[in-house]
Protein backbone atom coordinates (compact mmCIF):
# COMPACT_ATOMS: atom_id res chain seq x y z
CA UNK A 1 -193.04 -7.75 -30.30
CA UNK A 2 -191.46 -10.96 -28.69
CA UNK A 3 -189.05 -8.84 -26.96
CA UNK A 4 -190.84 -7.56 -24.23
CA UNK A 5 -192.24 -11.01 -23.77
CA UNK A 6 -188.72 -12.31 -23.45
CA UNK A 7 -187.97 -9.71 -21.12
CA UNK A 8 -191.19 -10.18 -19.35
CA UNK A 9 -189.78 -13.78 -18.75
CA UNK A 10 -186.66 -13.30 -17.42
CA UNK A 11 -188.10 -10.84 -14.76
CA UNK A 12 -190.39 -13.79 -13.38
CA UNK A 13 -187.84 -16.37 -13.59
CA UNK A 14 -186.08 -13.58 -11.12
CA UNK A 15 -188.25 -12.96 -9.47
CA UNK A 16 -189.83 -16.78 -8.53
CA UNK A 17 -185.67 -17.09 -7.42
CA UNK A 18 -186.30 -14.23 -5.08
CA UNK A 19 -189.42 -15.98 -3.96
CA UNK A 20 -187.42 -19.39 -3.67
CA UNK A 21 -184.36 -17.85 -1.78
CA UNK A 22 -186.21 -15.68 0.69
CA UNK A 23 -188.47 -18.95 1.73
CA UNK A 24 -185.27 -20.54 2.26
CA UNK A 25 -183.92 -17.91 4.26
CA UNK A 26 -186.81 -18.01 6.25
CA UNK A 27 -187.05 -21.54 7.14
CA UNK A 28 -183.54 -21.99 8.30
CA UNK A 29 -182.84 -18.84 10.47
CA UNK A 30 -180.17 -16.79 10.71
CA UNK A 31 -176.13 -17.95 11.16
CA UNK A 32 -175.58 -16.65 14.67
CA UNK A 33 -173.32 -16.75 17.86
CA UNK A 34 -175.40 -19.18 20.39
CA UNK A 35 -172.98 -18.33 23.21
CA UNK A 36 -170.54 -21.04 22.09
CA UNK A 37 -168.23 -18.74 20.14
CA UNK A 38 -169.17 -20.82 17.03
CA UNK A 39 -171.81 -19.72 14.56
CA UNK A 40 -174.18 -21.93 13.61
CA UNK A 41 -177.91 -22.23 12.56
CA UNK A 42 -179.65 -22.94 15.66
CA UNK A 43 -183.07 -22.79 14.28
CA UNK A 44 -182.10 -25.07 10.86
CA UNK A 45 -183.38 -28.17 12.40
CA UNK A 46 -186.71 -27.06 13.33
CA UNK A 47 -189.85 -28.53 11.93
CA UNK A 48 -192.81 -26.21 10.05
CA UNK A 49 -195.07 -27.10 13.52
CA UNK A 50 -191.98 -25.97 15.47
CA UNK A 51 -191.30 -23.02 13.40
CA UNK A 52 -188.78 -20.37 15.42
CA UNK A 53 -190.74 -17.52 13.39
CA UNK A 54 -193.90 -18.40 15.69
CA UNK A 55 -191.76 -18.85 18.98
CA UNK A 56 -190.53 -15.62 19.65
CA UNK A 57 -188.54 -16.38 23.53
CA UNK A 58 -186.62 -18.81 21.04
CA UNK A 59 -184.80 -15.99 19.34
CA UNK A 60 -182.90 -15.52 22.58
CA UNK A 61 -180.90 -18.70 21.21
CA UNK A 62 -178.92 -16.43 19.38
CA UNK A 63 -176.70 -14.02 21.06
CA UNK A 64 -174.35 -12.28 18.99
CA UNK A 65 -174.99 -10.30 16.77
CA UNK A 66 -178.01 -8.43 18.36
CA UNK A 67 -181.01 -8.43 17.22
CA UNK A 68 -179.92 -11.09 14.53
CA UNK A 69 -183.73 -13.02 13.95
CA UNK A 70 -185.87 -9.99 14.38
CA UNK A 71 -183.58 -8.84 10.83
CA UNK A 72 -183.75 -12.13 9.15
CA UNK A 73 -187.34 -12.43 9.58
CA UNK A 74 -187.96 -8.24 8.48
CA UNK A 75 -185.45 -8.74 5.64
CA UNK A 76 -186.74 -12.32 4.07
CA UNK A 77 -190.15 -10.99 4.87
CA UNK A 78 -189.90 -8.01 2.48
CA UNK A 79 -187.97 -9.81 -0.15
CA UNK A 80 -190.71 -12.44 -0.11
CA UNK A 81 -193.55 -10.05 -0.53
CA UNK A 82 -191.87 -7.98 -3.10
CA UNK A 83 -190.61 -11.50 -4.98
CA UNK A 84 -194.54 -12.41 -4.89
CA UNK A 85 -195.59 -9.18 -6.29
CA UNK A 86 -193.05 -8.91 -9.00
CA UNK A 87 -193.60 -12.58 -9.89
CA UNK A 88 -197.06 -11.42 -10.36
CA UNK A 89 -196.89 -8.28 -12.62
CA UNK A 90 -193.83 -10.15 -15.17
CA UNK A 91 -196.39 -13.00 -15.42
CA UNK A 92 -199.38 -10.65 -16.11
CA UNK A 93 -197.20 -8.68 -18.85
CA UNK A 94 -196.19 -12.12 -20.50
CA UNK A 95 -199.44 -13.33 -21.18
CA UNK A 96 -200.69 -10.08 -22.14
CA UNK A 97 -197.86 -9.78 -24.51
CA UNK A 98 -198.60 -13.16 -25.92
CA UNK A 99 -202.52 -12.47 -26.05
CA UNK A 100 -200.94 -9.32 -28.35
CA UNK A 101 -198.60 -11.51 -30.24
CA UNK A 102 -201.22 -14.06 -31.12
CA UNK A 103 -204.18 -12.35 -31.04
CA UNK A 104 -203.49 -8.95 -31.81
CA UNK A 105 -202.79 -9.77 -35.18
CA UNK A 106 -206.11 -11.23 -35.88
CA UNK A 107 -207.64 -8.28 -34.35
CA UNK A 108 -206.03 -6.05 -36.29
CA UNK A 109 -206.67 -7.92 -40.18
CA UNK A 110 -210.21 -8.40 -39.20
CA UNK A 111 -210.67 -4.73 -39.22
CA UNK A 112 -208.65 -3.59 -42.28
């Protein structure tokens, strides 16, 4: 009975990481070619009140490769959501498994 729980554990400790690593991908833009010939992180440096993800003309900073923001933001965007709603379900199906561990066993001598 504790493995599922276990299990159950390790899939929201993954999946708070995705939620961690997709925030940070978010917040510091994509590595991209500002016209310089060097990439860099153009948008690393901004502030949550000067976010780039709520500036759109600003994604014309980066020039190479095309199209470069509009997929960091899509791609971190979806990762984030799905992160939030596995993070969700493991957590739901470790306390349920430890309402079953702990009180399931009550349960089940009260009626015998």
């Amino acid at each position: 009975m504790l493995f599922p729980v276990l299990l159950a554990i390790q899939g929201t400790v993954g999946a708070v990481y995705c939620v961690v690593i997709s925030s940070l991908g978010l917040l510091s833009g994509p590595l991209c070619d500002t016209g310089s010939g060097n990439y860099t992180y153009p948008f690393r440096n901004y502030s949550l009140d000067n976010s780039y993800l709520l500036n759109q003309p600003t994604w014309a900073t980066c020039q190479e490769p095309e199209h470069i923001v509009l997929w960091n933001v899509v791609l971190f965007s979806i990762q984030l959501g799905i992160g939030v709603v596995e993070a969700v379900l493991c957590l739901s199906q470790v306390v349920s498994g430890l309402c079953d561990i702990f009180c399931g066993t009550c349960v089940r001598k009260g009626q015998g």
